[in-house]
Protein backbone atom coordinates (compact mmCIF):
# COMPACT_ATOMS: atom_id res chain seq x y z
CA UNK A 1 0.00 0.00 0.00
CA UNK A 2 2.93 2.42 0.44
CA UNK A 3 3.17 2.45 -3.23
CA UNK A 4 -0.53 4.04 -3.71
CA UNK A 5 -0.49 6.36 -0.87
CA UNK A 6 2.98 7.78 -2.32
CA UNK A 7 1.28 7.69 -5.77
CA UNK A 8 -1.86 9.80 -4.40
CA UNK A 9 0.19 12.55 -2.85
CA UNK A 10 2.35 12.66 -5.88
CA UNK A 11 -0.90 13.18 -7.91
CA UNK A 12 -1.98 15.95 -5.43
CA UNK A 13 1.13 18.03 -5.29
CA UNK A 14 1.18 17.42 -8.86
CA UNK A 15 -2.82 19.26 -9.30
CA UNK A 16 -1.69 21.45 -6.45
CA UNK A 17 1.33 22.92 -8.74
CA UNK A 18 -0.63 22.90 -11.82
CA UNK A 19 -3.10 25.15 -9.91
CA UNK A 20 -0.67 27.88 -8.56
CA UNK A 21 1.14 27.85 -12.02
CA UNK A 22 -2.22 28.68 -13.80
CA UNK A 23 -3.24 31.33 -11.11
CA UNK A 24 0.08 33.28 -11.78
CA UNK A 25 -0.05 32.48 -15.51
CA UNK A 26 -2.46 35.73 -15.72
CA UNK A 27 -0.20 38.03 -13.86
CA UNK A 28 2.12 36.83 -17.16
CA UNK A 29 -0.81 37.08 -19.94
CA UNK A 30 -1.77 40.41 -18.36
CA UNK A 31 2.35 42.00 -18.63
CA UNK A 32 2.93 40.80 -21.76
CA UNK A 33 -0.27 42.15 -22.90
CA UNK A 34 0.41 45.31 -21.50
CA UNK A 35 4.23 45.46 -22.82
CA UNK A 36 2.40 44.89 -26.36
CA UNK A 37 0.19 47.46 -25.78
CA UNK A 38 2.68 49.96 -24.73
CA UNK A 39 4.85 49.32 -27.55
CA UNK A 40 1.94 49.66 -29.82
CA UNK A 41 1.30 53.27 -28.58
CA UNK A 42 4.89 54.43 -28.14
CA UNK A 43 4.94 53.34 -32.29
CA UNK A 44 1.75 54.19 -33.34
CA UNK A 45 1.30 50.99 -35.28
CA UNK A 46 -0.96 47.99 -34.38
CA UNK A 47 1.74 46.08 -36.77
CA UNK A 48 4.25 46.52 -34.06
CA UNK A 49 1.42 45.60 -31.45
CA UNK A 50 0.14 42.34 -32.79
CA UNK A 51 4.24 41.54 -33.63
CA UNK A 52 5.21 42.30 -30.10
CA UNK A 53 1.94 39.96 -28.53
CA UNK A 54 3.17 37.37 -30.66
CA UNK A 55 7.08 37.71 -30.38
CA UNK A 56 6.37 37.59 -26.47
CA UNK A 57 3.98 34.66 -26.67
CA UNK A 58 6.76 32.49 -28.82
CA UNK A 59 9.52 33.54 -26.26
CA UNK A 60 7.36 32.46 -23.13
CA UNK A 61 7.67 28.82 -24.61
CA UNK A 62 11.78 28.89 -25.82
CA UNK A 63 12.78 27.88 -22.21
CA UNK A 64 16.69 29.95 -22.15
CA UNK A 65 14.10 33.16 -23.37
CA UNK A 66 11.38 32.70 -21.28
CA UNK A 67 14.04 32.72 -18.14
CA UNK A 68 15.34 35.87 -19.33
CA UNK A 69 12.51 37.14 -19.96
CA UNK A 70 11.27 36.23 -16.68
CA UNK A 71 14.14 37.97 -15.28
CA UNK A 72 14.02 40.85 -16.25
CA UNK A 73 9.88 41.33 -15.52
CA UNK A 74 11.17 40.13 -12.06
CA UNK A 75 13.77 43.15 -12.15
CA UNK A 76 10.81 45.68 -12.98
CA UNK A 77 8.70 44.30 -10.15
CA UNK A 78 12.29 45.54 -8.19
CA UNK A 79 12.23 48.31 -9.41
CA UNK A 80 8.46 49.52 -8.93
CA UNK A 81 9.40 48.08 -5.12
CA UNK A 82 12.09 49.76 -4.99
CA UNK A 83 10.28 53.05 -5.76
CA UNK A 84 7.53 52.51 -3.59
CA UNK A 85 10.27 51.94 -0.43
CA UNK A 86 11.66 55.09 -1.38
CA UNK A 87 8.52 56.86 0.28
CA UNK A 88 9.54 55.50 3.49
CA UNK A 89 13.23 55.18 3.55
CA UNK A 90 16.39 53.37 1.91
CA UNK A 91 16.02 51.00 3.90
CA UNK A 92 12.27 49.95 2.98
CA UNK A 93 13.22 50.36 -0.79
CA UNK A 94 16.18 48.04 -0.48
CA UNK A 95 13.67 45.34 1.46
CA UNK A 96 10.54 45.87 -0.72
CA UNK A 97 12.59 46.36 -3.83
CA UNK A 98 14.57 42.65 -2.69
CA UNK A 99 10.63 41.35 -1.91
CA UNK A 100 8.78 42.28 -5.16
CA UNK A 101 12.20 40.81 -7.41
CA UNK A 102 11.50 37.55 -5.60
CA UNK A 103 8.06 37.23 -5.70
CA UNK A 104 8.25 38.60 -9.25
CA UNK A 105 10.36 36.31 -10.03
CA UNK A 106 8.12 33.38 -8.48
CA UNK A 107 4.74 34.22 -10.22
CA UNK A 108 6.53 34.83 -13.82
CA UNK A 109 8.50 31.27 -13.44
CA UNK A 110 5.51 29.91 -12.48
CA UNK A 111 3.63 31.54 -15.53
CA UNK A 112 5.96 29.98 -17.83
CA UNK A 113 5.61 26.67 -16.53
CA UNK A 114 2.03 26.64 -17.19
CA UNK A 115 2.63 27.91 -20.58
CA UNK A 116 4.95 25.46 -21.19
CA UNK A 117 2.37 23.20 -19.41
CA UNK A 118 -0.65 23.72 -21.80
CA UNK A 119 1.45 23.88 -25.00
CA UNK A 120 2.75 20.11 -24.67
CA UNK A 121 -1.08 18.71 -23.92
């Protein structure tokens, strides 16, 4: 029986995971969206829009691109931490700034993994 109890809690970390990766995989639709959109506007062209939404889309699923590109989303959620610290003092920017590059870094890893995830069913 050890066999099937090990097998049952490897299912339900395994549905577990898969359910934290697709709750952060929006925080990742919704920046990449908005980076597209941005882009768009700062050209002027729906062209470079649509090509930025889809550029971002194949990188999320090339796995040495999607790191980077996780990395350096992770380094803007730093920075926007880092900002918001600087209200209170350098020492809350350096802590919230090291916070929001971690967790940043969490939710757009685990973004990616869903990606990944839903492309190889």
């Amino acid at each position: 029986m050890p066999d099937q109890e090990s097998s049952n809690v490897a299912v339900r970390k395994g549905v577990t995971q898969a359910a934290f990766n697709a709750d952060y995989a929006n925080v990742l639709i919704f920046e990449i969206l908005g980076i597209a959109v941005a882009v768009g506007c700062w050209e002027r062209s729906w062209w470079w829009f649509g090509g930025t939404l889809v550029g971002l889309m194949i990188v999320v699923q090339i796995k040495p691109l999607a790191i980077l590109l996780a990395i350096l989303l992770s380094v803007g959620w730093g920075a926007i931490g880092y900002g918001l610290g600087m209200l209170f003092s350098q020492n809350a920017s350096v802590v919230l700034g090291i916070l929001a590059l971690l967790s940043g870094l969490g939710a757009h890893l685990s973004g990616i993994q869903w990606a990944r995830d839903v492309a190889s069913d």
